[in-house]
N, C-alpha and C. Protein backbone atom coordinates (compact mmCIF):
# COMPACT_ATOMS: atom_id res chain seq x y z
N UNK A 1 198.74 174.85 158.16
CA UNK A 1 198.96 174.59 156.74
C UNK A 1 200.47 174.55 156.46
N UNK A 2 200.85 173.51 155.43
CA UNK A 2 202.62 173.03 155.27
C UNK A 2 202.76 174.46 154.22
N UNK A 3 203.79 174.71 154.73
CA UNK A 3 204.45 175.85 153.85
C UNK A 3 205.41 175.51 153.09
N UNK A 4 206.26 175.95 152.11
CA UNK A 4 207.15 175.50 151.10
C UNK A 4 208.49 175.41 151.27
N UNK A 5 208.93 175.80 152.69
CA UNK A 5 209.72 175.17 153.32
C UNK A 5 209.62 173.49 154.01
N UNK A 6 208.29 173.27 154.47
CA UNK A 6 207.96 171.94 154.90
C UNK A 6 208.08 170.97 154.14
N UNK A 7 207.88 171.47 152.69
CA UNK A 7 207.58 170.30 151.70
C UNK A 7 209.00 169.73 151.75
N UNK A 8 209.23 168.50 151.32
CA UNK A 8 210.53 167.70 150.87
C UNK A 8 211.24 168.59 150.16
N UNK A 9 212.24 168.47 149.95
CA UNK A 9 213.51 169.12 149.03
C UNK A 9 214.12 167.46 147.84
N UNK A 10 214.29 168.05 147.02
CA UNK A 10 214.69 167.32 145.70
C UNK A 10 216.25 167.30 145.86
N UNK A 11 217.09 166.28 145.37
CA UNK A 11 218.27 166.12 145.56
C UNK A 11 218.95 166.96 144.11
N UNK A 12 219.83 167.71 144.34
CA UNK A 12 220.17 168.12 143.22
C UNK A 12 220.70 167.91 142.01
N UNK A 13 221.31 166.31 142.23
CA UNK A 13 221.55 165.74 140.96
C UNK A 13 220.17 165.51 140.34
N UNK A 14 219.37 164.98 140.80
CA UNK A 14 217.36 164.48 139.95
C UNK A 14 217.46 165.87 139.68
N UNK A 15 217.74 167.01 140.65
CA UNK A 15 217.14 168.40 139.60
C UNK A 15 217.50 169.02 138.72
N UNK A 16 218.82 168.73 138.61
CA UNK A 16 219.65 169.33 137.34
C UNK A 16 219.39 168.48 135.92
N UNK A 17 219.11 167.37 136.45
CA UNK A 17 218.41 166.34 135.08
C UNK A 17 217.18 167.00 134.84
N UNK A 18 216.05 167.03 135.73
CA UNK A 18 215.08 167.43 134.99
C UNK A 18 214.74 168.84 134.31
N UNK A 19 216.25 169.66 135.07
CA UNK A 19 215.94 170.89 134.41
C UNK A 19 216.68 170.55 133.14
N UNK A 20 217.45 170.02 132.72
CA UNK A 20 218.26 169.82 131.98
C UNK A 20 217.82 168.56 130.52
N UNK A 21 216.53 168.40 131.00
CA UNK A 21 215.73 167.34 130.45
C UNK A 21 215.12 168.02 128.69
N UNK A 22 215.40 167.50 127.72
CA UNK A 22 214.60 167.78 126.65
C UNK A 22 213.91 166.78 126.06
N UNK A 23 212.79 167.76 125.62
CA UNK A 23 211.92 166.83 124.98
C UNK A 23 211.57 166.35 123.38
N UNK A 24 212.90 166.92 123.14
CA UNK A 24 212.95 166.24 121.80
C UNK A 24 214.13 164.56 121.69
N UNK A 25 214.11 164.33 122.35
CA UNK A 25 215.00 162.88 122.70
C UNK A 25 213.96 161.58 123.26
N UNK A 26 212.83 162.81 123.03
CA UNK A 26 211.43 161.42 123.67
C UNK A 26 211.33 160.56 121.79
N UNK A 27 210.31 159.29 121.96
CA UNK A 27 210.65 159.14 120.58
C UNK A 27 208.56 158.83 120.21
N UNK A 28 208.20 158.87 119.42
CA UNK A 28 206.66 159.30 119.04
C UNK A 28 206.53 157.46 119.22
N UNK A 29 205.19 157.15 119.98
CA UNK A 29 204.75 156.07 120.06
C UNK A 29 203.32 156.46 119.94
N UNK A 30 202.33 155.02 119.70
CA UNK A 30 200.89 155.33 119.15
C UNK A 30 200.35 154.36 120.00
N UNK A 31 199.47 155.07 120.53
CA UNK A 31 198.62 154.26 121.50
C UNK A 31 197.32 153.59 121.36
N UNK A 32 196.92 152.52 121.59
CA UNK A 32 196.51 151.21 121.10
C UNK A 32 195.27 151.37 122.08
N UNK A 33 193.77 152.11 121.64
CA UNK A 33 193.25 151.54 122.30
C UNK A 33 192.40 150.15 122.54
N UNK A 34 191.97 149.29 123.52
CA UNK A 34 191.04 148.18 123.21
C UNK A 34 190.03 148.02 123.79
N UNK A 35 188.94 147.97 123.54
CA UNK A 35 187.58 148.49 124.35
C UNK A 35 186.49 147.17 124.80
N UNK A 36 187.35 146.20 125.03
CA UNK A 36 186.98 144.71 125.29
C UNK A 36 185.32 144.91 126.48
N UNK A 37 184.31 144.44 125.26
CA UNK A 37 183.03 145.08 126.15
C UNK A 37 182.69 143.43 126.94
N UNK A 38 182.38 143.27 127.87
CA UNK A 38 182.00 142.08 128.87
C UNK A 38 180.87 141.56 127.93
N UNK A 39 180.90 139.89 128.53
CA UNK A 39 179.80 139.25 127.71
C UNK A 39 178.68 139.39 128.44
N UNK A 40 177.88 138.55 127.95
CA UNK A 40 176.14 138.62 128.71
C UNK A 40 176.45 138.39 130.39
N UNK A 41 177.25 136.76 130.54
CA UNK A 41 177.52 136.38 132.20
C UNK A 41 178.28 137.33 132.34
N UNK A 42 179.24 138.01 132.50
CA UNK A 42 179.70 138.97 133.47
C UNK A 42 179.54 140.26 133.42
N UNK A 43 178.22 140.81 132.91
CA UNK A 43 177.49 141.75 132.47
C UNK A 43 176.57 141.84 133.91
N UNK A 44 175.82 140.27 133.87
CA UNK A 44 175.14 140.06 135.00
C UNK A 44 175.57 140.05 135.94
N UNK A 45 176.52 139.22 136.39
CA UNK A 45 177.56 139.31 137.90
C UNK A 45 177.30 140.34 137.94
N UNK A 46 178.00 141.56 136.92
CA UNK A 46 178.64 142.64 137.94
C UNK A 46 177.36 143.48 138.28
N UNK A 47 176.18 143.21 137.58
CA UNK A 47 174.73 144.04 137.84
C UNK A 47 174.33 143.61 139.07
N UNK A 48 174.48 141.86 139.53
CA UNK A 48 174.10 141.65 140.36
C UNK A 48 175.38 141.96 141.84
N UNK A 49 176.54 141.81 141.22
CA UNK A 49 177.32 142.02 142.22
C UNK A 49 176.91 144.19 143.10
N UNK A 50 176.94 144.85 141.80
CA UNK A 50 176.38 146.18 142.09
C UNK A 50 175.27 146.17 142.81
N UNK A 51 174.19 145.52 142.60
CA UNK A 51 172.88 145.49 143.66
C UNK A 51 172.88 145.09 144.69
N UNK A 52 174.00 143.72 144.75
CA UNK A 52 174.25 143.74 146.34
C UNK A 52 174.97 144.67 147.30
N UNK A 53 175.38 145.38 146.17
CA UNK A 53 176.35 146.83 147.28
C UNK A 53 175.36 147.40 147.54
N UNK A 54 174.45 148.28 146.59
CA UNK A 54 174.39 149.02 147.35
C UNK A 54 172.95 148.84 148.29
N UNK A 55 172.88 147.49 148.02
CA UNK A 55 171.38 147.08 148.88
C UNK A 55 172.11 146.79 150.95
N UNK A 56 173.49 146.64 150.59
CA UNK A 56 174.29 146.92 151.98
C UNK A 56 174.74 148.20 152.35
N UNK A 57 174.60 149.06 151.15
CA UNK A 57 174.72 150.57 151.52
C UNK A 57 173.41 151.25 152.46
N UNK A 58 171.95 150.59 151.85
CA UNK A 58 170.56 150.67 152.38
C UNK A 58 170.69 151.01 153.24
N UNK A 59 170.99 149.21 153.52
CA UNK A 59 170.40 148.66 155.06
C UNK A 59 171.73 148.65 156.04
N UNK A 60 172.71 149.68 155.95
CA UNK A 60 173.55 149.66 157.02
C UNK A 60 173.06 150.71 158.20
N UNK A 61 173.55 150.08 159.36
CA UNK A 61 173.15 150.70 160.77
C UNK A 61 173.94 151.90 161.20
N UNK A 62 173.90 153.11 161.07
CA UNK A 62 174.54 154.25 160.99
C UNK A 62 174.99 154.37 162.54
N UNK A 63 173.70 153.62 163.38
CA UNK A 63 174.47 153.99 165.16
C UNK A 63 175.34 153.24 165.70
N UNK A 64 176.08 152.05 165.04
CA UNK A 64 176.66 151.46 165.43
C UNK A 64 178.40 152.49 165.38
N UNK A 65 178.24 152.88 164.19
CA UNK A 65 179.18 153.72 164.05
C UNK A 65 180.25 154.71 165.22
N UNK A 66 181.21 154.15 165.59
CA UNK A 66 181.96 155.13 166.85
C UNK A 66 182.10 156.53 166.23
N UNK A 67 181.82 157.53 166.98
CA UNK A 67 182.79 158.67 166.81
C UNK A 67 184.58 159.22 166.66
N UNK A 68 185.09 159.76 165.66
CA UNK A 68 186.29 159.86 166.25
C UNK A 68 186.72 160.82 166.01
N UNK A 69 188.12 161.61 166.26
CA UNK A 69 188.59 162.71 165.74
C UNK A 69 189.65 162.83 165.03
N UNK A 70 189.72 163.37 164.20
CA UNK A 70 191.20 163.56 163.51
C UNK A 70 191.91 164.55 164.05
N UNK A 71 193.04 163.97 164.00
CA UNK A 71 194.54 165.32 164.37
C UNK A 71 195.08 165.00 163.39
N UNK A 72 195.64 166.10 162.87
CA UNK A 72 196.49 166.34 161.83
C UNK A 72 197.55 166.82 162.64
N UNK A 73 199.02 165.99 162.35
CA UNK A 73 200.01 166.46 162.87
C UNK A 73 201.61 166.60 161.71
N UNK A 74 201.70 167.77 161.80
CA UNK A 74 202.82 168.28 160.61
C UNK A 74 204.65 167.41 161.60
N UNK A 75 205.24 167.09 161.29
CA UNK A 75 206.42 166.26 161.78
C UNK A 75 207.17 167.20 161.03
N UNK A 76 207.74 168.24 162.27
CA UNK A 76 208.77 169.24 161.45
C UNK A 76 210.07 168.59 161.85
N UNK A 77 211.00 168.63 160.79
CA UNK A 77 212.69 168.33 161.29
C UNK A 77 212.94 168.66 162.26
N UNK A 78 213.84 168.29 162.78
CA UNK A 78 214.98 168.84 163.97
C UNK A 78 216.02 169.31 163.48
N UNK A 79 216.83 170.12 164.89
CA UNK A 79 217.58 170.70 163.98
C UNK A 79 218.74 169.67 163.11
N UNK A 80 218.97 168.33 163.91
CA UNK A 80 220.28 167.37 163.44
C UNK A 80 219.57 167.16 162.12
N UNK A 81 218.28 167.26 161.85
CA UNK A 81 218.04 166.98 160.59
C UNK A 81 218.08 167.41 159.39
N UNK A 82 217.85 168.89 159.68
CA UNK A 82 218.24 170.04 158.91
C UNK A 82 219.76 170.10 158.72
N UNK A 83 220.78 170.05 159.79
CA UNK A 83 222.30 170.06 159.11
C UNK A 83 222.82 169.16 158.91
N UNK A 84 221.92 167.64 158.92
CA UNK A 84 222.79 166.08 158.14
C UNK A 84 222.22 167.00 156.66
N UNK A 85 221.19 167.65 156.66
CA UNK A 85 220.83 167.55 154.95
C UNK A 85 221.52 168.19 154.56
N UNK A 86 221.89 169.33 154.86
CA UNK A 86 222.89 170.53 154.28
C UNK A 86 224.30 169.64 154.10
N UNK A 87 224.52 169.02 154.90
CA UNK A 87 226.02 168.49 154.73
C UNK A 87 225.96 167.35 153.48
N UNK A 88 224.58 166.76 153.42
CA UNK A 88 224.79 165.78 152.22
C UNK A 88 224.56 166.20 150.84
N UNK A 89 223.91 167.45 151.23
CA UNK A 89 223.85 168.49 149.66
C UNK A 89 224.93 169.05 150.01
N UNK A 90 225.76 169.59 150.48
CA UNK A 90 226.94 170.15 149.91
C UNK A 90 228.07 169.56 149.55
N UNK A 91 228.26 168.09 150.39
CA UNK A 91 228.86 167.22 149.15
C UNK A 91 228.81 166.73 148.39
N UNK A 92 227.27 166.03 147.68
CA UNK A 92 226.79 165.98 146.71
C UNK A 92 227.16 167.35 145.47
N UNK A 93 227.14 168.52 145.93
CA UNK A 93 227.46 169.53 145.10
C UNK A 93 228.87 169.22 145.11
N UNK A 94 229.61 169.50 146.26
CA UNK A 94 231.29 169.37 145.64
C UNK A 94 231.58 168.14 144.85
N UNK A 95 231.25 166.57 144.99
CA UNK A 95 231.32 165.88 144.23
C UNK A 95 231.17 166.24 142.74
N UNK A 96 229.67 166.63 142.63
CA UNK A 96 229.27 166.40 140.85
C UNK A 96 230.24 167.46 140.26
N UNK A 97 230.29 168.69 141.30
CA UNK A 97 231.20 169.99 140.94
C UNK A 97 232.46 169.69 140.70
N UNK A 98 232.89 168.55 141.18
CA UNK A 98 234.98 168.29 141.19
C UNK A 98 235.09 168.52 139.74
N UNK A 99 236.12 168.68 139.71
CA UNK A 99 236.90 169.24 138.23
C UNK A 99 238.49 168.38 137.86
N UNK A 100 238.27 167.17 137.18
CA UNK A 100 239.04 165.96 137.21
C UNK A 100 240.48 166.85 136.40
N UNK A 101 240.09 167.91 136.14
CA UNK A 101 241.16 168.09 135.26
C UNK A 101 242.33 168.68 136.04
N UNK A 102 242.10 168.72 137.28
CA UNK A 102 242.73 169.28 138.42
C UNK A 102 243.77 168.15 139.11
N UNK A 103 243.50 166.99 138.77
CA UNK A 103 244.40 165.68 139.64
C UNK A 103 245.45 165.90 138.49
N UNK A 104 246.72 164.98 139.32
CA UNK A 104 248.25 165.07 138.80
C UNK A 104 248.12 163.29 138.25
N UNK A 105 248.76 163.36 137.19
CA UNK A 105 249.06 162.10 136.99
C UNK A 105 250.17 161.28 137.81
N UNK A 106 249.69 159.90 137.68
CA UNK A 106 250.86 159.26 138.68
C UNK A 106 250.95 158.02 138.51
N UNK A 107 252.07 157.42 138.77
CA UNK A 107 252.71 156.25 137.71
C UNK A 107 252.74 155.27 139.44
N UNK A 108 252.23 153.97 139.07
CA UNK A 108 252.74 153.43 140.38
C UNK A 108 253.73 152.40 140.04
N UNK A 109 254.62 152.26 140.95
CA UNK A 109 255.92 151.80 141.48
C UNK A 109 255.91 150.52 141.82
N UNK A 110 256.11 149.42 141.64
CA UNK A 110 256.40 148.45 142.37
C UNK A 110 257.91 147.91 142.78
N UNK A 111 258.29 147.81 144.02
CA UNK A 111 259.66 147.94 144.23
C UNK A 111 259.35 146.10 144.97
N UNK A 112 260.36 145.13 144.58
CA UNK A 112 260.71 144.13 145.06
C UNK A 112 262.21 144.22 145.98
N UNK A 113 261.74 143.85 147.27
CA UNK A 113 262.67 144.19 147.91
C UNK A 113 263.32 142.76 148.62
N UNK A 114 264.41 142.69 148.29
CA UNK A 114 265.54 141.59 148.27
C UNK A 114 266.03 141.28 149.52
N UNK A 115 266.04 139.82 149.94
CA UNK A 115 266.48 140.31 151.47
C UNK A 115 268.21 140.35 151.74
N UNK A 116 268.78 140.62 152.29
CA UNK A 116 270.01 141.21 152.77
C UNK A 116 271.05 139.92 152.60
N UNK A 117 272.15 140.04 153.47
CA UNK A 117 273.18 138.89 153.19
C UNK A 117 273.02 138.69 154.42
N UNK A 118 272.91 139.47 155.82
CA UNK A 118 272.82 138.59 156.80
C UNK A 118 271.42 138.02 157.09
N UNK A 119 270.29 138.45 156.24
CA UNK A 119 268.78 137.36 156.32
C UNK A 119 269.18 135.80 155.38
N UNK A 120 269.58 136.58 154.35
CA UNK A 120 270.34 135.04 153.75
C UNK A 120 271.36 134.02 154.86
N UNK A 121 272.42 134.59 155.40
CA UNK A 121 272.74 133.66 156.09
C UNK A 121 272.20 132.95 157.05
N UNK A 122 271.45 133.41 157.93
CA UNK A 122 270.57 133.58 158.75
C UNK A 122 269.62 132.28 158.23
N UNK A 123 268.87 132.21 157.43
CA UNK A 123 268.04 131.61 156.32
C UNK A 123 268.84 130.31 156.31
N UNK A 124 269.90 130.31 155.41
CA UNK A 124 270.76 129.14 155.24
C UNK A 124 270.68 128.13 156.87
N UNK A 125 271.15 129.22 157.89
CA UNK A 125 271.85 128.34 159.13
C UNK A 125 270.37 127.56 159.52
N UNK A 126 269.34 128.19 159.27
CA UNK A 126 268.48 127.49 159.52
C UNK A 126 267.70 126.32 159.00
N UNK A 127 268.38 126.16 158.02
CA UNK A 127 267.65 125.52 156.80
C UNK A 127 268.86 124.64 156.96
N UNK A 128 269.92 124.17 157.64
CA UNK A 128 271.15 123.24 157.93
C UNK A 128 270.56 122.28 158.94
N UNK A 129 270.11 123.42 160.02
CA UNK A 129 269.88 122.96 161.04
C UNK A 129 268.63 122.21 161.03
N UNK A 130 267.36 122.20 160.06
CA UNK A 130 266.26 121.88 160.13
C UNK A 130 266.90 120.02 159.12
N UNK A 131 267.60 120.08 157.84
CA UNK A 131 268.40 119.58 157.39
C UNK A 131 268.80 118.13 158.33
N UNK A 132 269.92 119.06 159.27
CA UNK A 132 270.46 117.84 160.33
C UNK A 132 269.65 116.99 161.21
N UNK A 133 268.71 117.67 161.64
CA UNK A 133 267.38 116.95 163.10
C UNK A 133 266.72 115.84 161.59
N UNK A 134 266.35 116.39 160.34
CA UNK A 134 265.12 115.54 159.52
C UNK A 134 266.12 114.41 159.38
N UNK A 135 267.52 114.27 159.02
CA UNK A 135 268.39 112.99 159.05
C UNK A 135 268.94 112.84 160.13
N UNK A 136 269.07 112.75 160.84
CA UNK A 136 269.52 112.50 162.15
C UNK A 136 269.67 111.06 162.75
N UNK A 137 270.55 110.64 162.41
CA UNK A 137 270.29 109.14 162.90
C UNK A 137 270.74 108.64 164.25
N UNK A 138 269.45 107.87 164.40
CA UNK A 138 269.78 107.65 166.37
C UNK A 138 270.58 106.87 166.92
N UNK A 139 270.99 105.53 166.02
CA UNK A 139 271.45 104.31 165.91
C UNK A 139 272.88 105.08 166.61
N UNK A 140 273.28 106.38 166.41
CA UNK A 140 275.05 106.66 166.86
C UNK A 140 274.85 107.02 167.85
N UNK A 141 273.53 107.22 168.75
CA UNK A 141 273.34 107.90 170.20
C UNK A 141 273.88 106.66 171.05
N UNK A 142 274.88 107.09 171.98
CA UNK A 142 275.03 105.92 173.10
C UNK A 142 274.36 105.87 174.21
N UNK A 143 274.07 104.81 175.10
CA UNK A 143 273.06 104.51 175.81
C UNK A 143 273.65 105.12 177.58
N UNK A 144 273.16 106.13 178.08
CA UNK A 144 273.61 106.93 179.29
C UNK A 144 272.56 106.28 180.37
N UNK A 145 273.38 106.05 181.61
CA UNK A 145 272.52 105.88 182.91
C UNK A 145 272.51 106.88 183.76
N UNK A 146 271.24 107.05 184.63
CA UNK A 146 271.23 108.08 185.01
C UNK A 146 271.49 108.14 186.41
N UNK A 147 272.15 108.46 186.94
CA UNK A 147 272.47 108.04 188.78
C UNK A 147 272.27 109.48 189.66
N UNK A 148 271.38 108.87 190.59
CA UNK A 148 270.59 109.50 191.40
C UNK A 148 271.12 109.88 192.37
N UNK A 149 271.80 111.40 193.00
CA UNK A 149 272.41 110.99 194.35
C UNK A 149 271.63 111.98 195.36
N UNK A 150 271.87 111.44 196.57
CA UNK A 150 271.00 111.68 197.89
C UNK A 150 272.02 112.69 198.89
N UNK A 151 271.67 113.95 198.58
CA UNK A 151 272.72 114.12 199.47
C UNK A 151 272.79 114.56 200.90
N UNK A 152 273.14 113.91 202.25
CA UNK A 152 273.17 114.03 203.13
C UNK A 152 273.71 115.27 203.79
N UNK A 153 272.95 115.68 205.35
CA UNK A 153 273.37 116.49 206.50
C UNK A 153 274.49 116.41 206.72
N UNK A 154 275.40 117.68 206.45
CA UNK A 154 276.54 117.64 207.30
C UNK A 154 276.66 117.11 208.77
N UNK A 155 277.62 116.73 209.56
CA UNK A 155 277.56 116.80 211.19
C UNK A 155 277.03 118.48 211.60
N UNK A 156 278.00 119.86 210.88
CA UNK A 156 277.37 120.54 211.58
C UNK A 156 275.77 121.40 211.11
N UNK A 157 275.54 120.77 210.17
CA UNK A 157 273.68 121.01 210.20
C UNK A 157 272.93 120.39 211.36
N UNK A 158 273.44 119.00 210.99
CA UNK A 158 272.50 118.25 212.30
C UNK A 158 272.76 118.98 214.04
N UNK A 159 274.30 119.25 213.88
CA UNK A 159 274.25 119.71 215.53
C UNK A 159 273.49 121.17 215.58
N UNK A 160 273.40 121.95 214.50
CA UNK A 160 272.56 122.96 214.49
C UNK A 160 270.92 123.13 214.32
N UNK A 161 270.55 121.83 213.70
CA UNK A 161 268.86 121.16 213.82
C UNK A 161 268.44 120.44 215.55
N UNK A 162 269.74 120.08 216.25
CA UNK A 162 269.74 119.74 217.49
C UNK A 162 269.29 120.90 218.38
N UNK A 163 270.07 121.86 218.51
CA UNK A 163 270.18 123.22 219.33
C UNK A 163 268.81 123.50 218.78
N UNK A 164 268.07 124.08 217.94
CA UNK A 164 267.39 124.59 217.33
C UNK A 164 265.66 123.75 217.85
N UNK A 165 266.20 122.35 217.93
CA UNK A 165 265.02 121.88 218.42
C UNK A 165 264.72 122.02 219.95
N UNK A 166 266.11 121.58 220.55
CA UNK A 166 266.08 122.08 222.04
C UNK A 166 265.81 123.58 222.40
N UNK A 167 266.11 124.30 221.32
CA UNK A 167 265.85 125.77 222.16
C UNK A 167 264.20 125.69 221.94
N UNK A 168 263.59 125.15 221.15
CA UNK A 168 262.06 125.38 220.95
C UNK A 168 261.31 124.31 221.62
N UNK A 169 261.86 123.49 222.53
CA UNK A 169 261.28 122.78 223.42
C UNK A 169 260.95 123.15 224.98
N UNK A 170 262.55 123.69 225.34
CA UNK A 170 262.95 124.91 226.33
C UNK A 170 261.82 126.11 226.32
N UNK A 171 261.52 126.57 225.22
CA UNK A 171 260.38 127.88 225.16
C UNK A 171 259.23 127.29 225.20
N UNK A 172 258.68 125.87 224.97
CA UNK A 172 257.46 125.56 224.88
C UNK A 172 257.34 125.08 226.43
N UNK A 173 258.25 124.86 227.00
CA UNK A 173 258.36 124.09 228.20
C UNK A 173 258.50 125.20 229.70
N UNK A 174 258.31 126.06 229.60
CA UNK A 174 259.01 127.05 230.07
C UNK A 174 257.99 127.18 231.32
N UNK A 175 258.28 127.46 232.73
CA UNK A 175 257.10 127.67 233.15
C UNK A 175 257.24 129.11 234.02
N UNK A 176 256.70 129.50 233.87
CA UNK A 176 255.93 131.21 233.76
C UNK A 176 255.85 131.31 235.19
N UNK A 177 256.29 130.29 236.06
CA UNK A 177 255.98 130.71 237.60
C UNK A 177 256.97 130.66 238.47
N UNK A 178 258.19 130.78 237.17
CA UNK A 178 259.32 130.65 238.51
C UNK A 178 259.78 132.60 237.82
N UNK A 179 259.30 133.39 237.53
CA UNK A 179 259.27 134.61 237.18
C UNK A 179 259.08 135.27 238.39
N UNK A 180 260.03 136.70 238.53
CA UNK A 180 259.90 137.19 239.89
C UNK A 180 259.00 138.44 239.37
N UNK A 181 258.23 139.04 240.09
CA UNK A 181 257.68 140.00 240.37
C UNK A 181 258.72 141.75 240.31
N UNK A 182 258.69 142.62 239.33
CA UNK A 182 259.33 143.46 239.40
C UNK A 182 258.42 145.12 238.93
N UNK A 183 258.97 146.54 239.63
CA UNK A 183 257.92 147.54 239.50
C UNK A 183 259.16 148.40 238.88
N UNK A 184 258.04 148.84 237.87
CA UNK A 184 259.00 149.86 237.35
C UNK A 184 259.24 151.01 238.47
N UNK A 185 260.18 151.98 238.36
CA UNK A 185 260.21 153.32 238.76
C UNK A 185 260.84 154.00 237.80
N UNK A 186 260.14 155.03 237.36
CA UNK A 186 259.87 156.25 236.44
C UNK A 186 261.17 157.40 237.26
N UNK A 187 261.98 157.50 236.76
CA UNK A 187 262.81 158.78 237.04
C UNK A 187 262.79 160.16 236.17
N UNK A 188 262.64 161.25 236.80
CA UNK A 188 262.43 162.54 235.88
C UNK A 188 263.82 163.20 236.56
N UNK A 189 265.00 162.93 236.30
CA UNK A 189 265.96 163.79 236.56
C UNK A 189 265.98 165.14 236.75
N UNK A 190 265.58 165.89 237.30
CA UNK A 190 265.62 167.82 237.23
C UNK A 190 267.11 168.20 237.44
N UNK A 191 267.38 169.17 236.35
CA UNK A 191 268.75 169.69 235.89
C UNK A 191 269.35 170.31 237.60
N UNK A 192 270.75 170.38 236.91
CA UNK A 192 271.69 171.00 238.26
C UNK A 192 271.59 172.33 238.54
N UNK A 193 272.10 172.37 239.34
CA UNK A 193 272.49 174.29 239.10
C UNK A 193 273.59 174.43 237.93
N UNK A 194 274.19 173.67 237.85
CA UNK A 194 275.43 174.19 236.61
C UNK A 194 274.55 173.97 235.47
N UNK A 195 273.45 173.04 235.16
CA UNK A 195 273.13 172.99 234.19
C UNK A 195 272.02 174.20 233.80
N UNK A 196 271.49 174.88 234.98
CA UNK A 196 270.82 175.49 234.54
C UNK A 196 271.24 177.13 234.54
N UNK A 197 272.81 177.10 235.12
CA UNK A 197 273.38 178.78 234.73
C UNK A 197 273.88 178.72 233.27
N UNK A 198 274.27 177.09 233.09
CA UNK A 198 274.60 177.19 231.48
C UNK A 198 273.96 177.26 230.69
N UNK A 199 272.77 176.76 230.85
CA UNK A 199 271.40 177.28 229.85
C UNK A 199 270.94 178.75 229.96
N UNK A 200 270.99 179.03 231.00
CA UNK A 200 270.98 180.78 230.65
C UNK A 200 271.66 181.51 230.47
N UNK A 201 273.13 181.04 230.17
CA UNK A 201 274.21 181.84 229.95
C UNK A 201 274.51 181.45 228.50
N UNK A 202 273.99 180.73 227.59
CA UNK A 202 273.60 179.92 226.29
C UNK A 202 272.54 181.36 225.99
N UNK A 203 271.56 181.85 226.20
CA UNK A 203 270.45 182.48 226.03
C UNK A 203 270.96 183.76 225.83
């Protein structure tokens, strides 16, 4: 069974109205009744429409009927649900609660702000320059050719592209069988006698 915590909660602005509600601001109205009785034809319809109910109430087949069960299931909040509500009633309360008489008055300002002498000049040079290109006349441009030059290998690049090709012909050309056969030998020098009274005379 829902307990009186389960039930919904009322927002507190609707509740302060209705507690706050009088009933002398209602205003007296008179109510009109009209007792419009059916004619003969739809007197009959509905006698005959009634007899066909409940002559299908009769003759209905009770075993066709499924079984089923009811669950009753109570959908309690969570907790995020419980503290979104608290948070929207307590600003709802600080809202209606604010107290306007508490703000400062305040005058707003509009400041036009001028631009400088070097944005002005700045401004100008550009506005010369945009000026000169829109008149600009081409007719005083003189007619320039353009000459192409090729510029050649020194003598000593080329004698150095010479060497350079011969030495990499020489290495490609090289043949690997006029190479002599040679064995290493590994020497382990072992110290002198002088070297080794001076190491212990070091110690």
């Amino acid at each position: 069974m829902a307990t009186v915590k389960d039930l919904p909660k009322v927002d507190s602005t609707i509740k302060n109205q209705i507690e706050g509600f009088s009933a002398d601001k209602l205003k007296h109205t008179e109510t009109a009744e009209k007792g419009a009785l059916p004619s003969k034809e739809e007197y009959v319809a509905v006698k005959a429409e009634k007899q066909e109910h409940n002559n299908q109430i009769k003759d209905f087949d009770a075993t066709k009927l499924k079984r089923a069960s009811t669950t009753t299931k109570i959908a309690m909040p969570t907790k995020e649900d419980v503290e979104s509500e608290k948070k929207l009633n307590a600003h709802l309360d600080a809202v209606s609660g604010f107290n306007t008489s508490q703000l400062k008055h305040a005058e707003t300002k509009e400041k036009v702000i001028l631009p400088g002498k070097e944005d002005i000049e700045t401004e100008r040079c550009h506005q010369n320059i945009f000026t000169r290109l829109v008149s600009f006349d081409k007719s005083e441009m003189k007619a320039t050719e353009t000459q192409e030059k090729a510029l050649l290998p020194s003598q000593s690049d080329i004698e150095g592209e010479k060497k350079e090709q011969d030495l990499r012909k020489s290495v490609e050309s090289f043949d690997a069988s006029k190479l002599k056969n040679c064995e290493t030998v590994v020497k382990n020098p072992l110290p002198t006698k002088e070297v080794i009274a001076a190491e212990k005379a070091a110690k």
